[in-house]
PDB file of N, CA and C in Angstrom:
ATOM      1  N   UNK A   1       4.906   4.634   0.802  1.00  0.00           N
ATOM      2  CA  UNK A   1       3.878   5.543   0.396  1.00  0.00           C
ATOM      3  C   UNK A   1       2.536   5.035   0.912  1.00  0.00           C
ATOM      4  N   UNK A   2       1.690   6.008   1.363  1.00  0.00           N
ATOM      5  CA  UNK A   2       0.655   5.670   1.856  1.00  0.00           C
ATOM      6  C   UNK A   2      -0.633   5.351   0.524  1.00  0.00           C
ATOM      7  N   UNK A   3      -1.063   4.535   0.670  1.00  0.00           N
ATOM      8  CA  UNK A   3      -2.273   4.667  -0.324  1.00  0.00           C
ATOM      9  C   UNK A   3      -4.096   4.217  -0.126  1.00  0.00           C
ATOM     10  N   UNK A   4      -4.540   4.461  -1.264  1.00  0.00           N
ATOM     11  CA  UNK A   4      -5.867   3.530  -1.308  1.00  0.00           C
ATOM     12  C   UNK A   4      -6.189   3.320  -2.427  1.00  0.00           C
ATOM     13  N   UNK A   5      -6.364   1.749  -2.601  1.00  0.00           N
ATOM     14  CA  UNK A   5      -6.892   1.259  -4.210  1.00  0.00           C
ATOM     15  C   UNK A   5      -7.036  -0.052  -3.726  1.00  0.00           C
ATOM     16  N   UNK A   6      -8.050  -0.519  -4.438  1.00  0.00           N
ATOM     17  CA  UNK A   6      -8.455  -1.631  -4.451  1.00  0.00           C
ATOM     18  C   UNK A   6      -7.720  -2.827  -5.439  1.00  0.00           C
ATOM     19  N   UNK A   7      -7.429  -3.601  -5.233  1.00  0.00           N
ATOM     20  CA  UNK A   7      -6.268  -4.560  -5.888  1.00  0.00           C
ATOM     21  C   UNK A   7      -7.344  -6.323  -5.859  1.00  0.00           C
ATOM     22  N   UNK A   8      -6.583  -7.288  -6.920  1.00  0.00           N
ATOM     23  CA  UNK A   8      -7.334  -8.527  -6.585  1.00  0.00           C
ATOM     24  C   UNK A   8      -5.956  -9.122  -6.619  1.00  0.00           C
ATOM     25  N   UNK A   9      -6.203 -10.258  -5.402  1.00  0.00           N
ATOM     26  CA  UNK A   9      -5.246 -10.838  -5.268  1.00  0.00           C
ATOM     27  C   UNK A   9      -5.559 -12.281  -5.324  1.00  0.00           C
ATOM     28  N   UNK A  10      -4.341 -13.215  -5.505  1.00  0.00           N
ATOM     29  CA  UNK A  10      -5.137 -14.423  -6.064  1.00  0.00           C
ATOM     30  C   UNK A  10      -3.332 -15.230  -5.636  1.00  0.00           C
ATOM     31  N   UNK A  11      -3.764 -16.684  -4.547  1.00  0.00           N
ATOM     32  CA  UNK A  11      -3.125 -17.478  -4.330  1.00  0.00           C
ATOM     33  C   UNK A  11      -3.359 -18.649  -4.471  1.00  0.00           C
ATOM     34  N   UNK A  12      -2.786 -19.834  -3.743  1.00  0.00           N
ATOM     35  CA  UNK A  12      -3.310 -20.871  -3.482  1.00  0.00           C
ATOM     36  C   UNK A  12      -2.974 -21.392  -2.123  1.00  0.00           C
ATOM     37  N   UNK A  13      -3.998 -21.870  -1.685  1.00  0.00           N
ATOM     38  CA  UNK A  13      -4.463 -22.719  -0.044  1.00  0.00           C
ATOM     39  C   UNK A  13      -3.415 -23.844  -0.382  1.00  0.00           C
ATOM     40  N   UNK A  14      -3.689 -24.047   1.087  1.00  0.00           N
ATOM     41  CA  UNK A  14      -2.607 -25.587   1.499  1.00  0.00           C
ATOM     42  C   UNK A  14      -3.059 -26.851   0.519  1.00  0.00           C
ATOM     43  N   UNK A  15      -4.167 -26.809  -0.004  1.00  0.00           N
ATOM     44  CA  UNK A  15      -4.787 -27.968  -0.836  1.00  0.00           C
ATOM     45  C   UNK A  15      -4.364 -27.950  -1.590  1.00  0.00           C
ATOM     46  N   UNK A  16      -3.957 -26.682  -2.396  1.00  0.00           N
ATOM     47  CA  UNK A  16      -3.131 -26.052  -3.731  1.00  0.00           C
ATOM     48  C   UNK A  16      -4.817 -25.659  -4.573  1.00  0.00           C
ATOM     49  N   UNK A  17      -5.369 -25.573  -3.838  1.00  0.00           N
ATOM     50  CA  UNK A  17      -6.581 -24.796  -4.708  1.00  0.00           C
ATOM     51  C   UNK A  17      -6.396 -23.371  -4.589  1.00  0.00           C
ATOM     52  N   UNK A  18      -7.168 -23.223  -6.238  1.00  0.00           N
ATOM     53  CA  UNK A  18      -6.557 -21.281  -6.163  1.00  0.00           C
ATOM     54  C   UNK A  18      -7.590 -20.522  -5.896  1.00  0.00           C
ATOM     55  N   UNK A  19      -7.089 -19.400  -5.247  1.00  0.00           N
ATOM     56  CA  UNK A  19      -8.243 -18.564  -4.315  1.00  0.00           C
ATOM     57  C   UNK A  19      -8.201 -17.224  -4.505  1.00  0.00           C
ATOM     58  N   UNK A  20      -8.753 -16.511  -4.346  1.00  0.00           N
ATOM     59  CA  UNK A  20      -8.839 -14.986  -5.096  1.00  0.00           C
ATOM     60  C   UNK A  20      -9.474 -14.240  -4.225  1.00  0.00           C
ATOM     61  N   UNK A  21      -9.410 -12.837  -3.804  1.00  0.00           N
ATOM     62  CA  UNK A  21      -9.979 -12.183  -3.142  1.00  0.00           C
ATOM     63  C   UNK A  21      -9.675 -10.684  -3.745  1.00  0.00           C
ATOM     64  N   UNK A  22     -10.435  -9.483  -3.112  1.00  0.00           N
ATOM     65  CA  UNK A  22     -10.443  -8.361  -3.074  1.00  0.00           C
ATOM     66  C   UNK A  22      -9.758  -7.519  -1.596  1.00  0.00           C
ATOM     67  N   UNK A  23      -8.497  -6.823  -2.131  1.00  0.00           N
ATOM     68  CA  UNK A  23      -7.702  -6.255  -1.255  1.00  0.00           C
ATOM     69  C   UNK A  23      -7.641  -4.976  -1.002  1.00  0.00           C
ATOM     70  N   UNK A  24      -7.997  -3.629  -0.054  1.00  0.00           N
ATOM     71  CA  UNK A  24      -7.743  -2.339  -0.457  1.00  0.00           C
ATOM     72  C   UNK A  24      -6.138  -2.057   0.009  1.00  0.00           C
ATOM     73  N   UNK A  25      -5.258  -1.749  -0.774  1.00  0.00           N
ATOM     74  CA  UNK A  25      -3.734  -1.242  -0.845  1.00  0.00           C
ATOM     75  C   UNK A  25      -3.554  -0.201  -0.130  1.00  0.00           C
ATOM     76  N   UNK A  26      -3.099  -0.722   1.339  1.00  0.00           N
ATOM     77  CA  UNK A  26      -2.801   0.476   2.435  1.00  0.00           C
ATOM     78  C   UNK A  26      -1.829   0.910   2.479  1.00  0.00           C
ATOM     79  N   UNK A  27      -0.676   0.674   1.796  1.00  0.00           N
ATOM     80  CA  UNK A  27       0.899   1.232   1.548  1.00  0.00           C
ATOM     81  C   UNK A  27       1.413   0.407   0.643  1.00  0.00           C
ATOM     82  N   UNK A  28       2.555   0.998  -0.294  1.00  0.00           N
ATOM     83  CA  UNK A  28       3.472   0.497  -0.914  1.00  0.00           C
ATOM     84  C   UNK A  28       4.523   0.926  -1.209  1.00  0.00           C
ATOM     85  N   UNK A  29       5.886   0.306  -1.550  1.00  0.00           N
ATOM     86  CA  UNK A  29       7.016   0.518  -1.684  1.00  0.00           C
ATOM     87  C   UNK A  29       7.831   0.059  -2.779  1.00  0.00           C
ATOM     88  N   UNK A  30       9.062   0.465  -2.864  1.00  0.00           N
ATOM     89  CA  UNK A  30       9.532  -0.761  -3.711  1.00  0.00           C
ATOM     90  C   UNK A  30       9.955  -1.899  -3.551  1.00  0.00           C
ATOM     91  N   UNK A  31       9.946  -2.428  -2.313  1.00  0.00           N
ATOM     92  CA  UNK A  31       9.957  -3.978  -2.119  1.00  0.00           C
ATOM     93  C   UNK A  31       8.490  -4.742  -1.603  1.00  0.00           C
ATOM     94  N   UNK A  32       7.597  -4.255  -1.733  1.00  0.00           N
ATOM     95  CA  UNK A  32       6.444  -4.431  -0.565  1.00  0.00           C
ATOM     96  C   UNK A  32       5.068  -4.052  -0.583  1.00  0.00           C
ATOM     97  N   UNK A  33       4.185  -4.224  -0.116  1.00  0.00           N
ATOM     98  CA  UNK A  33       2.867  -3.389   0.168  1.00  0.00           C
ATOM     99  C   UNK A  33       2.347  -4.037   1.141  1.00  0.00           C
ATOM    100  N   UNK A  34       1.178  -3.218   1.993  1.00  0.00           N
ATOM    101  CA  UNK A  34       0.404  -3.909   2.857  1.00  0.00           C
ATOM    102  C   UNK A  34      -0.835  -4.074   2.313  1.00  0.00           C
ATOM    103  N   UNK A  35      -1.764  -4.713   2.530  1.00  0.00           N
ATOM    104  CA  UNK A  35      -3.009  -5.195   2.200  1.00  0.00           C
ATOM    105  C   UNK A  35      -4.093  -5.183   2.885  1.00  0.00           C
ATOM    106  N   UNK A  36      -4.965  -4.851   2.866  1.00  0.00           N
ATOM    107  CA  UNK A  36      -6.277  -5.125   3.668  1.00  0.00           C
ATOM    108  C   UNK A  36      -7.433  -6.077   3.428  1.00  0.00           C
ATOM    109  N   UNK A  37      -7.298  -7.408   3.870  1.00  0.00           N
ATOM    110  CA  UNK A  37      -8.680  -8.101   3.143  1.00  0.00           C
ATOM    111  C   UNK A  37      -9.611  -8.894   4.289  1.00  0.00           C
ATOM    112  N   UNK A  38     -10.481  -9.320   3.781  1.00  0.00           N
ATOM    113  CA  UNK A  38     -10.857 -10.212   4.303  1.00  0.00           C
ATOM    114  C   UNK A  38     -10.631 -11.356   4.250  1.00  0.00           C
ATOM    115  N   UNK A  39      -9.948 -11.843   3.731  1.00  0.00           N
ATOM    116  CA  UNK A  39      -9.490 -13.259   3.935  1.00  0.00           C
ATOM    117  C   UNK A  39      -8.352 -13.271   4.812  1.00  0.00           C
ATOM    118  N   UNK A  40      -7.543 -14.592   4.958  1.00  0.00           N
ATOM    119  CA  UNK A  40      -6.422 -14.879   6.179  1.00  0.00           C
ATOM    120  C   UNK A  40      -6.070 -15.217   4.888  1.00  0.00           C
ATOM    121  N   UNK A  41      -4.217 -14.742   4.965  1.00  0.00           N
ATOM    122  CA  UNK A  41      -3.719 -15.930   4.031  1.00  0.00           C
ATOM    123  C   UNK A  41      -2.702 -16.166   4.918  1.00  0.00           C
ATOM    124  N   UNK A  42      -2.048 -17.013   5.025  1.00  0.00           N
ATOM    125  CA  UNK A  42      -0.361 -17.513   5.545  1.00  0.00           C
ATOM    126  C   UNK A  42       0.570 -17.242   5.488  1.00  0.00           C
ATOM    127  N   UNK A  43       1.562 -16.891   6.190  1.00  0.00           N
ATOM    128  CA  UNK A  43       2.682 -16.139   5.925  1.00  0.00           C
ATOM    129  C   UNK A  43       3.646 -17.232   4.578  1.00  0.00           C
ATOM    130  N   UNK A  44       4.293 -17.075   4.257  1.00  0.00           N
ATOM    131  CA  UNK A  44       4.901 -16.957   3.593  1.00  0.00           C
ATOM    132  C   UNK A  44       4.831 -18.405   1.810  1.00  0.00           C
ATOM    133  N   UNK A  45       3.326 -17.744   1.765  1.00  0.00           N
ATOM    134  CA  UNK A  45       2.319 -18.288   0.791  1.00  0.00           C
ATOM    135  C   UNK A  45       2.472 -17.158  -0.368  1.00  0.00           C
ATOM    136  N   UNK A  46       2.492 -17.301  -1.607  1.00  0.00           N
ATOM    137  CA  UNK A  46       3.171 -16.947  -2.464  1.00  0.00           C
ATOM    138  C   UNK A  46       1.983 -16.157  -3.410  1.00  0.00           C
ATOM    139  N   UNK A  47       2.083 -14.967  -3.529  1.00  0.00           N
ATOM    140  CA  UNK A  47       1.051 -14.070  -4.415  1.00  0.00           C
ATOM    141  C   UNK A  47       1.043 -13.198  -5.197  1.00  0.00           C
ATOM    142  N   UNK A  48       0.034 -13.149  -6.064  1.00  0.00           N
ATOM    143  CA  UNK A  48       0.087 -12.241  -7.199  1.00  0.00           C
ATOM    144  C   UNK A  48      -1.104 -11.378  -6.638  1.00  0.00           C
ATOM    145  N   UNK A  49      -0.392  -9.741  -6.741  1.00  0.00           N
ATOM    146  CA  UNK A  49      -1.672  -8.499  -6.951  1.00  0.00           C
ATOM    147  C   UNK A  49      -1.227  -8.257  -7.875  1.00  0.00           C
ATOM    148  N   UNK A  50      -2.980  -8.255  -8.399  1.00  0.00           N
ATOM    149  CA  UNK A  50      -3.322  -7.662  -9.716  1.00  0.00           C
ATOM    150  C   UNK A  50      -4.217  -6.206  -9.298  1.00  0.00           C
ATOM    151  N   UNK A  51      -3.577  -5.368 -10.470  1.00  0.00           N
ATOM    152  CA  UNK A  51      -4.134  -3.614 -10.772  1.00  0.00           C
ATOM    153  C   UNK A  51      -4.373  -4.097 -12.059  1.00  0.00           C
ATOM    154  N   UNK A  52      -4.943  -3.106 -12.172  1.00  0.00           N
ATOM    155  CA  UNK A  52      -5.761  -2.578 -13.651  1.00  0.00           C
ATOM    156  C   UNK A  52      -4.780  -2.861 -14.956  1.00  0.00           C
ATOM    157  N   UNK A  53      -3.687  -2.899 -14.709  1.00  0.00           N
ATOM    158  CA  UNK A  53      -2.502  -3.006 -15.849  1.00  0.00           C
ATOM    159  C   UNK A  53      -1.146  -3.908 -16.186  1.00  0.00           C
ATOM    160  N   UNK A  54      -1.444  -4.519 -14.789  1.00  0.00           N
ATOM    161  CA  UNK A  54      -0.160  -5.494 -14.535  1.00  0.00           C
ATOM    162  C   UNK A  54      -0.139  -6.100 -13.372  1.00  0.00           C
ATOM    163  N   UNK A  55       0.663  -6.599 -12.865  1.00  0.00           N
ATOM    164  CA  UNK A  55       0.732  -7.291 -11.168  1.00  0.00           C
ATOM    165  C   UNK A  55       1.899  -7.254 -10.909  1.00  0.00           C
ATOM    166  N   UNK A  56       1.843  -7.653  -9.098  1.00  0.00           N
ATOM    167  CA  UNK A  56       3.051  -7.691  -8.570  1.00  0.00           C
ATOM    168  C   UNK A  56       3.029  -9.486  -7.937  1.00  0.00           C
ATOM    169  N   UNK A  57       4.401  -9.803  -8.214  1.00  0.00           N
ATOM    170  CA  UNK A  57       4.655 -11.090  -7.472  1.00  0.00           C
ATOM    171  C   UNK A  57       5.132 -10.961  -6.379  1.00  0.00           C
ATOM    172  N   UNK A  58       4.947 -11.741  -5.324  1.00  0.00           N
ATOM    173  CA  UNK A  58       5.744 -11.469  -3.572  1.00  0.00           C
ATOM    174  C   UNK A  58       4.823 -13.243  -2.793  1.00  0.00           C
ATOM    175  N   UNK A  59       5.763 -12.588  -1.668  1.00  0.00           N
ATOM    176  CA  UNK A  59       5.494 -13.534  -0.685  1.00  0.00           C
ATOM    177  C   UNK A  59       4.550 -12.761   0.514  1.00  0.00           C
ATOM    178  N   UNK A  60       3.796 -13.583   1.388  1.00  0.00           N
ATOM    179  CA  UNK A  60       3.003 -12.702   2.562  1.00  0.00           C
ATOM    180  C   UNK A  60       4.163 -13.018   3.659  1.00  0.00           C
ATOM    181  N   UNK A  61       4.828 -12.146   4.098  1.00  0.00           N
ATOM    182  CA  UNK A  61       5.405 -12.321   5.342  1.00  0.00           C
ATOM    183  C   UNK A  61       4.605 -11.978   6.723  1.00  0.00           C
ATOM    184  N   UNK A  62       3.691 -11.520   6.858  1.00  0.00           N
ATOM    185  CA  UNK A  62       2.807 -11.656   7.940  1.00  0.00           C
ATOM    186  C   UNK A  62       1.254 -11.814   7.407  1.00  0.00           C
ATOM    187  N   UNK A  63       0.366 -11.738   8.627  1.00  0.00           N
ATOM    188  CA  UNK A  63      -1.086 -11.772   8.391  1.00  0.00           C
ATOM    189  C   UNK A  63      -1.498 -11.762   9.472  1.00  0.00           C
ATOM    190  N   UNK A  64      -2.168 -10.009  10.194  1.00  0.00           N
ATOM    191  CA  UNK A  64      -2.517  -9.821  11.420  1.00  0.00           C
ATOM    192  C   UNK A  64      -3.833  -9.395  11.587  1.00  0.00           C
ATOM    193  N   UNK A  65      -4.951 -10.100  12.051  1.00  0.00           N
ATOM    194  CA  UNK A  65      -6.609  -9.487  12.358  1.00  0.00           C
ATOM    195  C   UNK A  65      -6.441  -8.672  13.297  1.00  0.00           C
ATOM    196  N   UNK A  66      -7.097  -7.165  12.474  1.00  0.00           N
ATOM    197  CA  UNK A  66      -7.098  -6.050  13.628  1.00  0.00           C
ATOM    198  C   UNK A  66      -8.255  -5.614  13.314  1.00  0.00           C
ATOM    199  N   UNK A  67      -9.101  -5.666  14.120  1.00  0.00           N
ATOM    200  CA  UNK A  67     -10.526  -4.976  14.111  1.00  0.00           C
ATOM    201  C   UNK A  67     -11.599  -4.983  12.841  1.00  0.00           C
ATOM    202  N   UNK A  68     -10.833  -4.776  11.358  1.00  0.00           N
ATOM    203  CA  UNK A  68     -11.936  -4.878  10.599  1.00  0.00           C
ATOM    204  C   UNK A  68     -11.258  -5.723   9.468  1.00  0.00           C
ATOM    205  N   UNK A  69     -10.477  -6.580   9.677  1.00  0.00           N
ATOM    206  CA  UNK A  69     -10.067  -7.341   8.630  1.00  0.00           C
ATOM    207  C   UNK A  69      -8.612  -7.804   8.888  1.00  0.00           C
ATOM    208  N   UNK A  70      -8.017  -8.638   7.912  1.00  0.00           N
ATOM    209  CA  UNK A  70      -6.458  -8.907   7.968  1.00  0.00           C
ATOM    210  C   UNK A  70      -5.720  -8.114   7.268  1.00  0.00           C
ATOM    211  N   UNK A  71      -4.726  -7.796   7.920  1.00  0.00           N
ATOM    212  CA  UNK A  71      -3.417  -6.875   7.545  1.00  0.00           C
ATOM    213  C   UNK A  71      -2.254  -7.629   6.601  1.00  0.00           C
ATOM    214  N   UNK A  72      -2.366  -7.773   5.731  1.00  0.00           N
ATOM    215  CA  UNK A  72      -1.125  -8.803   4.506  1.00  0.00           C
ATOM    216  C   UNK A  72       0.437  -8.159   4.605  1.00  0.00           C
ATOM    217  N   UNK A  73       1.648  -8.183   4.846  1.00  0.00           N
ATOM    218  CA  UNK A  73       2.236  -7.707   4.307  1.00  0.00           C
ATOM    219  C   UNK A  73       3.058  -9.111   3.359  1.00  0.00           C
ATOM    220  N   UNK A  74       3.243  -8.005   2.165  1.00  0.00           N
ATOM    221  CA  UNK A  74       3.497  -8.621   1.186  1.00  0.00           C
ATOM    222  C   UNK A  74       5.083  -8.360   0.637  1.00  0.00           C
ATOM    223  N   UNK A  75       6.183  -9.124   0.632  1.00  0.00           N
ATOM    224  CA  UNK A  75       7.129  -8.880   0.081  1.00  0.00           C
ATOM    225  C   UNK A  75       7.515  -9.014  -1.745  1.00  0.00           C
ATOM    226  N   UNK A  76       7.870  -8.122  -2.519  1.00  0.00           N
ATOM    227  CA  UNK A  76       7.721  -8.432  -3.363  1.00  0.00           C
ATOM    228  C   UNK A  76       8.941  -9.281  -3.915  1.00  0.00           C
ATOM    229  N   UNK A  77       8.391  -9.541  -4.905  1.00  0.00           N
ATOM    230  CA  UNK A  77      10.024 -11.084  -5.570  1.00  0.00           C
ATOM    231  C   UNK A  77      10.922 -10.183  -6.312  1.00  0.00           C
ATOM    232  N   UNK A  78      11.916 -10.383  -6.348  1.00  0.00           N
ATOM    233  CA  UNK A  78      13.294  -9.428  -6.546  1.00  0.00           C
ATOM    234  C   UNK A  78      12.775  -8.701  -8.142  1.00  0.00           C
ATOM    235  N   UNK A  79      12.238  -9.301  -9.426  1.00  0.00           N
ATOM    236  CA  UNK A  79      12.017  -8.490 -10.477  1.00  0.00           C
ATOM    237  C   UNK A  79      10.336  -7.956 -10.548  1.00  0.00           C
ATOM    238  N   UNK A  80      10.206  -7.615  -9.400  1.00  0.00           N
ATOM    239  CA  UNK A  80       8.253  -6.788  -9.379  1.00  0.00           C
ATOM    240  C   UNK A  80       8.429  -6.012  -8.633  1.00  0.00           C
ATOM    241  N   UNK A  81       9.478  -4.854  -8.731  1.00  0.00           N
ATOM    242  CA  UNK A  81       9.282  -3.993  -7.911  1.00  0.00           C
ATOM    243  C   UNK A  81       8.296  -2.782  -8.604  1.00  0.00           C
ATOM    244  N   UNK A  82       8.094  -1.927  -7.034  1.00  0.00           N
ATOM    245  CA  UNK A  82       6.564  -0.959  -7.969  1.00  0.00           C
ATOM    246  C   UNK A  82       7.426   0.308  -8.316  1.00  0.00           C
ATOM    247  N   UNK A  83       6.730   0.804  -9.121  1.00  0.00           N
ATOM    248  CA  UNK A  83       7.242   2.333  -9.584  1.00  0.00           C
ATOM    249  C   UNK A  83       6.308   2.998  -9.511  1.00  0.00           C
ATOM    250  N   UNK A  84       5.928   4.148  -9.195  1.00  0.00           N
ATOM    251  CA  UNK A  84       4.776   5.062  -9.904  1.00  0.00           C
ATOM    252  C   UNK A  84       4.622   5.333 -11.551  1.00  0.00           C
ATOM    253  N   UNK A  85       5.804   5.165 -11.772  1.00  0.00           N
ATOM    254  CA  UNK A  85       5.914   5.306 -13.685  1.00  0.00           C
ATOM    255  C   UNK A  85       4.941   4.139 -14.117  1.00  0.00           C
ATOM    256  N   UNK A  86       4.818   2.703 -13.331  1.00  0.00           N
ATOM    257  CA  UNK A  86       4.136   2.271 -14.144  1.00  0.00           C
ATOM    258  C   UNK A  86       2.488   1.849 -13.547  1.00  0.00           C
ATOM    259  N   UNK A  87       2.470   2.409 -11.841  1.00  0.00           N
ATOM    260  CA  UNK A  87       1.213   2.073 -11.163  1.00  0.00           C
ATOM    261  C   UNK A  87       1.061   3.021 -10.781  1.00  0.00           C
ATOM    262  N   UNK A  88       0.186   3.832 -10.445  1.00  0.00           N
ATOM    263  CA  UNK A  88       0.086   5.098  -9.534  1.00  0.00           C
ATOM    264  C   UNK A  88      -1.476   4.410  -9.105  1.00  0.00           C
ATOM    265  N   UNK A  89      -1.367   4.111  -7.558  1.00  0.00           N
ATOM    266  CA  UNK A  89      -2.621   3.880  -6.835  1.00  0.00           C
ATOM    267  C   UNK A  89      -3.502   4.967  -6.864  1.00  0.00           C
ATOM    268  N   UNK A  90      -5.022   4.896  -7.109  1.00  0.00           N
ATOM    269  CA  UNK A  90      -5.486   5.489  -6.922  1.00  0.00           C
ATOM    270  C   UNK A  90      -5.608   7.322  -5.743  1.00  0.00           C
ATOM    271  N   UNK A  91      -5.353   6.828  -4.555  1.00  0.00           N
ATOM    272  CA  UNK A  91      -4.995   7.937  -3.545  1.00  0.00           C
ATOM    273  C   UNK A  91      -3.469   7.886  -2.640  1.00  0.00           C
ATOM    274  N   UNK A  92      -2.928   8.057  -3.497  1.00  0.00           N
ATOM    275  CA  UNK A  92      -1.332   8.007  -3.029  1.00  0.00           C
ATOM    276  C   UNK A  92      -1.151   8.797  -2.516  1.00  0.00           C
ATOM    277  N   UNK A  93      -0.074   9.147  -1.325  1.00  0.00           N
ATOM    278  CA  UNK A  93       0.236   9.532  -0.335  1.00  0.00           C
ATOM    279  C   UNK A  93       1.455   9.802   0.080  1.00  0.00           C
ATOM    280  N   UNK A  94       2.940  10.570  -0.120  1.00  0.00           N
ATOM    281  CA  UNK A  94       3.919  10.241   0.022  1.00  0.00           C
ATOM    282  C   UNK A  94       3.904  11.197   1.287  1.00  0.00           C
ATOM    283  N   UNK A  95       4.163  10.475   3.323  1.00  0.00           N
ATOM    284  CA  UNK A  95       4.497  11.503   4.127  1.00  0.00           C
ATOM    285  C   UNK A  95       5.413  12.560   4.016  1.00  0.00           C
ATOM    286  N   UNK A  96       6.327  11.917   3.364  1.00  0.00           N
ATOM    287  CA  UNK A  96       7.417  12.965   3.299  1.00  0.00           C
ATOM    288  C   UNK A  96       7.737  14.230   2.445  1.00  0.00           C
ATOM    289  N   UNK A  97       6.690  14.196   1.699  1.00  0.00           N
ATOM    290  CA  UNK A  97       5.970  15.692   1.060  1.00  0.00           C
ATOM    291  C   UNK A  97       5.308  16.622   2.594  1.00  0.00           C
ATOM    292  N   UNK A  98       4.012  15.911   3.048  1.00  0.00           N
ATOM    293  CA  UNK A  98       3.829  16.442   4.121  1.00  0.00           C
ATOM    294  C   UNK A  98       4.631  17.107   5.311  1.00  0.00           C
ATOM    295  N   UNK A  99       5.912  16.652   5.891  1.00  0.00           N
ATOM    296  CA  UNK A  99       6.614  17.349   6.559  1.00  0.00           C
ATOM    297  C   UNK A  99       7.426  17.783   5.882  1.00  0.00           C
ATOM    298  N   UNK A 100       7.690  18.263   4.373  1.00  0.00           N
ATOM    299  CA  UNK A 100       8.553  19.242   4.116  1.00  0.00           C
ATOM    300  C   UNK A 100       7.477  19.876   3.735  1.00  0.00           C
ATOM    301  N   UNK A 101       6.196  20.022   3.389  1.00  0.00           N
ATOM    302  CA  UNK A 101       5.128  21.245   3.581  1.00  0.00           C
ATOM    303  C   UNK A 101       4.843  21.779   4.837  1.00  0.00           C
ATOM    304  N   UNK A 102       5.137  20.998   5.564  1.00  0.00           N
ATOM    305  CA  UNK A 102       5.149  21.645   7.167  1.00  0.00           C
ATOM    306  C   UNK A 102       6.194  22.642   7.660  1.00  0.00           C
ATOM    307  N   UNK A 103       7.139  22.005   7.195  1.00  0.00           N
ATOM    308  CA  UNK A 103       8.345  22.540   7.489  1.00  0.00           C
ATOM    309  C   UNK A 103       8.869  23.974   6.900  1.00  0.00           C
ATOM    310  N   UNK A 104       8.375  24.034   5.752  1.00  0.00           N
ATOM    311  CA  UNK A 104       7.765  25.080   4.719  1.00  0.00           C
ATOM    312  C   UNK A 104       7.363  26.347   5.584  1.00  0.00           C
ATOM    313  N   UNK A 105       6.011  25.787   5.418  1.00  0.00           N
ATOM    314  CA  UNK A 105       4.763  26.836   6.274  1.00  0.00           C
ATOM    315  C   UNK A 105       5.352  27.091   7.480  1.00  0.00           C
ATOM    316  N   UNK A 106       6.420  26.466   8.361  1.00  0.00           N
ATOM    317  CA  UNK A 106       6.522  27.003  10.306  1.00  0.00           C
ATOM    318  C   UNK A 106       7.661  27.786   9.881  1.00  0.00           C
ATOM    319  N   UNK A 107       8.939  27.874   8.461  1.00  0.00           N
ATOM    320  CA  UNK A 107       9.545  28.421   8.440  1.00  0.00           C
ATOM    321  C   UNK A 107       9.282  30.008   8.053  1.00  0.00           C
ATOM    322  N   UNK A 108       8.040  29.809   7.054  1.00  0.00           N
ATOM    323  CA  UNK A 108       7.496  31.577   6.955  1.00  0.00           C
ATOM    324  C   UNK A 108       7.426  32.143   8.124  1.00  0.00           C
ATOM    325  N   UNK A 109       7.455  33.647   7.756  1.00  0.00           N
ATOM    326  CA  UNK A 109       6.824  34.774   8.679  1.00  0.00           C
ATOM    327  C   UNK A 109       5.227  35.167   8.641  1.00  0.00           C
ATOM    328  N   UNK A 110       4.796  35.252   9.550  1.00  0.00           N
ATOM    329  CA  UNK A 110       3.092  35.419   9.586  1.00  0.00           C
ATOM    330  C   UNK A 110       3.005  36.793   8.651  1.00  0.00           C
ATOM    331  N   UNK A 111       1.685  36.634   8.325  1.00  0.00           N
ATOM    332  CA  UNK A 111       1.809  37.893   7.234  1.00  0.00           C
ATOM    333  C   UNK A 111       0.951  38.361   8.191  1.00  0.00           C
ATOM    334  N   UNK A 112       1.619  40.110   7.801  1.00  0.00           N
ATOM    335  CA  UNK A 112       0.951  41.183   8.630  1.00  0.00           C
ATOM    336  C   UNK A 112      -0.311  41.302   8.031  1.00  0.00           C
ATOM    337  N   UNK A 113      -1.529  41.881   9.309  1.00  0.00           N
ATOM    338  CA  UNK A 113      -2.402  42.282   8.658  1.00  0.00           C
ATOM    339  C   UNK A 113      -2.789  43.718   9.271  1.00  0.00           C
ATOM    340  N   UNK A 114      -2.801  44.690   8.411  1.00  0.00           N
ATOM    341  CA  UNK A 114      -2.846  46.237   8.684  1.00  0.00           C
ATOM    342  C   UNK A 114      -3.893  46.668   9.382  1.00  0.00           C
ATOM    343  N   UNK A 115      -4.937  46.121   9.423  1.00  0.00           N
ATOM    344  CA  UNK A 115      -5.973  46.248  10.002  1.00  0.00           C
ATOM    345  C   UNK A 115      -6.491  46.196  11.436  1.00  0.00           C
ATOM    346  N   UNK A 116      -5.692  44.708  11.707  1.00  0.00           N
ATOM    347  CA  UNK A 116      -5.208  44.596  13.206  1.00  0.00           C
ATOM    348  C   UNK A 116      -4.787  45.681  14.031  1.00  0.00           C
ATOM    349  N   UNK A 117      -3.612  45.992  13.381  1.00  0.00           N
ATOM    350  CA  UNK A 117      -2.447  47.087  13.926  1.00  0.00           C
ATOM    351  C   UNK A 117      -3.124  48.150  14.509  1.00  0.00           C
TER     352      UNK A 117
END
């Protein structure tokens, strides 16, 4: 699912000092989400996002700088998976509504207009 919400996320560095940042939530799933921050974290450095009501535990399996920040993806740990029942991101997004609204609309017939005629 595509989204946008702002999330805080909070690990610890190679020193084992704990570090915290502000993330905007560019997709999520039920094993997963991607992240947008400014910080770098390390792949497979161990994290908690926190929402407004609860968190998710996971690992970062990547961390890629593209133009305006780092890209997180985050795997989540086998009992934090997300639901909408209990998070609904702020601007959620599911594509696959979109092409069956597409698919929808190209299957109608154009409506006549009498006026034309």
């Amino acid at each position: 699912m595509l989204c946008a919400d702002l999330v805080d996320v909070r690990w610890k560095d190679k020193s084992g000092r704990a570090r915290r940042g502000v993330a905007n939530l560019e997709d999520i799933s039920l094993s997963g989400a991607c992240l947008q921050m400014d910080n770098q974290i390390p792949a497979n450095t161990a994290v908690r996002v926190m929402y407004p009501r609860g968190e998710f535990s996971g690992t970062v399996k990547y961390c890629h700088f593209r133009e305006i920040g780092f890209y997180i993806g985050v795997q989540f740990e086998p009992g934090s998976r997300w639901s909408q029942r209990h998070y609904k991101p702020l601007h959620l997004l599911d594509p696959r509504r979109l092409v069956r609204r597409a698919v929808t609309r190209a299957e109608k017939p154009p409506l006549s207009n009498p006026a034309i005629s």
